[in-house]
Protein backbone atom coordinates (compact mmCIF):
# COMPACT_ATOMS: atom_id res chain seq x y z
CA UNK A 1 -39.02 1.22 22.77
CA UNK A 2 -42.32 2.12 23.31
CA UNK A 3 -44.17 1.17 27.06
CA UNK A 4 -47.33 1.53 28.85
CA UNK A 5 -47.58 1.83 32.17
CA UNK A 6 -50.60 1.07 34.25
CA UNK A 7 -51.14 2.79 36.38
CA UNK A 8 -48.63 4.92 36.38
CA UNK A 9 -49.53 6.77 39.71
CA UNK A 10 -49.32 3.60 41.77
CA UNK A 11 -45.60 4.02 44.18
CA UNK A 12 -44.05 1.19 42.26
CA UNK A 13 -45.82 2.69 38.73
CA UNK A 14 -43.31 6.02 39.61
CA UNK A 15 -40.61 4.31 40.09
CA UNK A 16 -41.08 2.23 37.19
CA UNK A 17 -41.89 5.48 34.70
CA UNK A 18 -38.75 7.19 36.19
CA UNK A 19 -36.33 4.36 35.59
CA UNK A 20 -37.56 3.78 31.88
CA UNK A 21 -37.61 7.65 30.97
CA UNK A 22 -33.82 7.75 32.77
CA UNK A 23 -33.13 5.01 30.16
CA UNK A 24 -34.71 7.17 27.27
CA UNK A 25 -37.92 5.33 26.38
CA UNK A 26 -40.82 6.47 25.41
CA UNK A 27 -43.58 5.57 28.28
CA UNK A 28 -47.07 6.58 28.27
CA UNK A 29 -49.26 5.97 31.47
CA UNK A 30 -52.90 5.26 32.71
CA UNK A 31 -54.01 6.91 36.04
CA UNK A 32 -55.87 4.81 38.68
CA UNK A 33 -57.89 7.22 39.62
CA UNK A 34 -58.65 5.43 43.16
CA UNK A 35 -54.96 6.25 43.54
CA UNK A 36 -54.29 9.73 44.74
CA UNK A 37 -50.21 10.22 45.49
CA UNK A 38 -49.17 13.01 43.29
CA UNK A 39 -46.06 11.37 42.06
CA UNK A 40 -47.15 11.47 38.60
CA UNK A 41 -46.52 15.17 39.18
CA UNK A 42 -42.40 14.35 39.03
CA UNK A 43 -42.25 13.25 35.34
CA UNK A 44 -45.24 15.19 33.82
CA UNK A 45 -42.97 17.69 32.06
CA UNK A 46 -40.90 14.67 30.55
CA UNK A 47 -41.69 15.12 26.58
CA UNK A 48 -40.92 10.88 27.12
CA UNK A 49 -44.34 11.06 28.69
CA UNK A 50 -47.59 11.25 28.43
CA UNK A 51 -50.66 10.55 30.37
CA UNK A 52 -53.26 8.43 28.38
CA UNK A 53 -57.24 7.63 29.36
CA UNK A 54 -57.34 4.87 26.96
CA UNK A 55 -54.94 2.28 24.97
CA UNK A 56 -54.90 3.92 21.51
CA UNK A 57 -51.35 2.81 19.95
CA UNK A 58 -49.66 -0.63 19.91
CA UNK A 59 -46.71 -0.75 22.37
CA UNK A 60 -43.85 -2.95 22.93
CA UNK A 61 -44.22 -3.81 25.94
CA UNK A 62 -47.31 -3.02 28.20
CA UNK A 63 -46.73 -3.37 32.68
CA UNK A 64 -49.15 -3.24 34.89
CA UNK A 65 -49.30 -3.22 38.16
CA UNK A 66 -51.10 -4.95 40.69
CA UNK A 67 -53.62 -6.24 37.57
CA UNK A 68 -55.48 -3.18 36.84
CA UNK A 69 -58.04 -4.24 34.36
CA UNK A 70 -57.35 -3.20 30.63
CA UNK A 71 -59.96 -4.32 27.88
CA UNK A 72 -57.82 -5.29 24.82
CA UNK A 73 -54.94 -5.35 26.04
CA UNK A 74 -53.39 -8.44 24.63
CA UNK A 75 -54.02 -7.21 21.02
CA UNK A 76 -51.83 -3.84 22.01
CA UNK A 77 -48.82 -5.08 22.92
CA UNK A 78 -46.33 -7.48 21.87
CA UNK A 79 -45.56 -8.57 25.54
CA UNK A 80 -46.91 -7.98 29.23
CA UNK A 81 -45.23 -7.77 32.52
CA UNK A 82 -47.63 -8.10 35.44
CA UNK A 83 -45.76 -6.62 38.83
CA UNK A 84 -47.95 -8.15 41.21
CA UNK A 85 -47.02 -6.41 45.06
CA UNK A 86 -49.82 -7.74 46.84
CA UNK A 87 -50.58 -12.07 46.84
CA UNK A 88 -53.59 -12.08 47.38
CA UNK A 89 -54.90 -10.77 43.89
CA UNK A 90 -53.34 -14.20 42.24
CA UNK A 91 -52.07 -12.71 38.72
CA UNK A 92 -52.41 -15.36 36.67
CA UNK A 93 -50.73 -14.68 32.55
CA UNK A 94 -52.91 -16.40 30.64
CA UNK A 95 -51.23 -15.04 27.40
CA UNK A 96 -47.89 -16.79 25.53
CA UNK A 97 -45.94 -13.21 25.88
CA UNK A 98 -46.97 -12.18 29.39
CA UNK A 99 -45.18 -13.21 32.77
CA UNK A 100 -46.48 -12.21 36.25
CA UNK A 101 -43.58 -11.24 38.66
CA UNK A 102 -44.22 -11.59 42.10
CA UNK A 103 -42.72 -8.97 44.47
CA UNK A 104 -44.88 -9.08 47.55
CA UNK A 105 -42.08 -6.94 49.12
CA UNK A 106 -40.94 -4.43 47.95
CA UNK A 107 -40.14 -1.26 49.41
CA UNK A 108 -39.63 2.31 48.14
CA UNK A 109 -40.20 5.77 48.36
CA UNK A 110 -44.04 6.72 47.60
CA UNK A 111 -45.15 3.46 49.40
CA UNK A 112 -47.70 3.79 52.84
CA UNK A 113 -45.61 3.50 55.81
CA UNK A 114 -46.11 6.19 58.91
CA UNK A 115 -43.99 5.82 62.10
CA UNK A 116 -45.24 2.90 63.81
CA UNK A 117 -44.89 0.49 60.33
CA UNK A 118 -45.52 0.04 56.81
CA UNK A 119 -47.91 -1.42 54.13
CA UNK A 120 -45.75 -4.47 52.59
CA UNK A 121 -47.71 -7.68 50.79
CA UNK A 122 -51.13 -5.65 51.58
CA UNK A 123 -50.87 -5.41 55.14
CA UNK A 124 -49.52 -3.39 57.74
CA UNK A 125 -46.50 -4.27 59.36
CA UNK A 126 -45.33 -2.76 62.48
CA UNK A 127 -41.48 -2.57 62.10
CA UNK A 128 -41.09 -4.23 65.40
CA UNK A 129 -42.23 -8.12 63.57
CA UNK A 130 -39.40 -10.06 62.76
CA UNK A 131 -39.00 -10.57 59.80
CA UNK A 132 -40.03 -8.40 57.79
CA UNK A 133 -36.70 -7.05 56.81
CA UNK A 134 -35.14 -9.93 55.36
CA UNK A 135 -37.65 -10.24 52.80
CA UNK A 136 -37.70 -6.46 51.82
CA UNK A 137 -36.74 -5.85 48.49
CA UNK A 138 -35.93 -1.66 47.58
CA UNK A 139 -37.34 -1.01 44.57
CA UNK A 140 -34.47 0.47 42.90
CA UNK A 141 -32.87 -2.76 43.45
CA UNK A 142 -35.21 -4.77 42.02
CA UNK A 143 -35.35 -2.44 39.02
CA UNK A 144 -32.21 -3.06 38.11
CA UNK A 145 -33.03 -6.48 37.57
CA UNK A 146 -36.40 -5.64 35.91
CA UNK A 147 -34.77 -3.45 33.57
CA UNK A 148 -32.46 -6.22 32.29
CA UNK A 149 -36.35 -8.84 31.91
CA UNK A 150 -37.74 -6.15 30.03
CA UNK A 151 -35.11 -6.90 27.18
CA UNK A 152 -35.26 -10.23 27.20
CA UNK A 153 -37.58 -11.97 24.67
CA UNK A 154 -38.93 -15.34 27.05
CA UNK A 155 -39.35 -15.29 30.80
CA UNK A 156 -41.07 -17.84 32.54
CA UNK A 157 -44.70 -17.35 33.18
CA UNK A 158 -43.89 -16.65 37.12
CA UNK A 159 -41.24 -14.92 38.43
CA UNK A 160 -40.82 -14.76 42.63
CA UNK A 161 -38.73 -12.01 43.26
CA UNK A 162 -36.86 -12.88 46.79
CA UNK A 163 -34.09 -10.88 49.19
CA UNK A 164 -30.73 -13.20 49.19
CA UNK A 165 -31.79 -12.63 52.92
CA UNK A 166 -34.98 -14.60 53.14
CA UNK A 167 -33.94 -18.18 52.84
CA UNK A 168 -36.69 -20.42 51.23
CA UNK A 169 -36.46 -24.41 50.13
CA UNK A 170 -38.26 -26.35 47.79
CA UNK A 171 -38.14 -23.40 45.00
CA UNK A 172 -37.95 -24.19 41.46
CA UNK A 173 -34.89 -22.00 40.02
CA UNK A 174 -36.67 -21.18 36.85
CA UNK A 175 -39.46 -19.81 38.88
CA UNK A 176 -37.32 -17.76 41.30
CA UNK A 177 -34.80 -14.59 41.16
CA UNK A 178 -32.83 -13.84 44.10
CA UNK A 179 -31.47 -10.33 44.31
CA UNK A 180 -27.87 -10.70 45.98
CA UNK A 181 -27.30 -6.83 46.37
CA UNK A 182 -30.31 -5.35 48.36
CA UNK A 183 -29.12 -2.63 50.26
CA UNK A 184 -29.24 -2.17 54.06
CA UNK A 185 -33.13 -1.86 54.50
CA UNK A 186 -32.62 -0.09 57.62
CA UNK A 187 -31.24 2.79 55.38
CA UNK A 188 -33.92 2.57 53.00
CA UNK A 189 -36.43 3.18 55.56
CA UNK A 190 -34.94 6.29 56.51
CA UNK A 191 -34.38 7.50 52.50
CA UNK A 192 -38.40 6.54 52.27
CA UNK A 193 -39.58 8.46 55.21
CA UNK A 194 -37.66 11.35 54.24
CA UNK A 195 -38.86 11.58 50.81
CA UNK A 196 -42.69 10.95 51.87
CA UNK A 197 -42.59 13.98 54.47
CA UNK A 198 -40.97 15.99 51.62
CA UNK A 199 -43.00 14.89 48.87
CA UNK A 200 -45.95 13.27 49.77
């Protein structure tokens, strides 16, 4: 299967490369170059990668994240995931193969957080709200889930990814995936904040 990732340097864009290289595709990548993390750096060597400037091939499927701006796209790929993190840019897949997931909070390592809180849904959130922590998703949890959409050949045109901890009413089902094993976030945290003073 061959992917494109844009962009590819984004925190959730490195997660998302790693997992599909781990599961042997072939992923190419556009840099945002607003974005400066340096986790690109990690799977640079990968021969399953490489770093693009523009779309040149036709791909299976195309993600992008956060909806980075791609002229002719839609005639490049046979389908599109949008992984929108922040609600306020309202995604909207205006294309019979595309589907926008919404996962206003997720959490992972490569994100912005610093001691007193941590960037979730495009804002900062001091980890002393309430709150927060029941809707935090970690992002290898919600890849596993991901990983299993990717293969699938329809998906509804929205998809609200929620924690099993953040109890909300009035939700169509087809629009809606709950995640029933997110681990403790409290624990994530700490695995985040230790990889971002090593890493970042």
């Amino acid at each position: 299967m061959r992917i494109l990732v844009i962009p590819h340097n984004h925190w959730v864009g490195y997660h998302v490369v790693t997992r599909l290289l781990d599961e042997g595709c072939q992923v190419d990548g556009i840099r945002d170059t607003r974005i400066d993390t340096g986790l690109e750096d990690f799977f640079g060597r990968n021969s399953h990668f490489k770093e693009i400037d523009q779309i040149a091939n036709h791909y299976d499927l195309v993600i992008i994240i956060d909806g980075s701006e791609i002229k002719n796209i839609k005639q490049s790929a046979e389908k599109i995931l949008y992984i929108q993190t922040d609600s306020s840019l309202k995604i909207v897949s205006d294309n019979a193969d595309s589907s926008v997931i919404s996962a206003p909070y997720l959490i992972g390592e490569g994100m912005e957080i610093d001691e007193a809180g941590l960037v979730m849904d495009g804002t900062h959130i001091p980890y002393a709200d309430k709150g927060w922590e029941d809707k935090a998703i970690y992002i290898k949890d919600f890849l596993n889930v991901f990983m299993q959409w990717i293969q699938m050949t329809h998906l509804p045109k929205l998809i609200e990814v929620t924690s099993v901890n953040n109890n909300l009413t009035n939700t169509k089902v087809e629009k809606k995936q709950v995640l029933l094993e997110n681990r403790n976030i409290k624990e994530a945290i700490k695995t985040i904040k230790k990889f971002n003073k090593r890493f970042l």
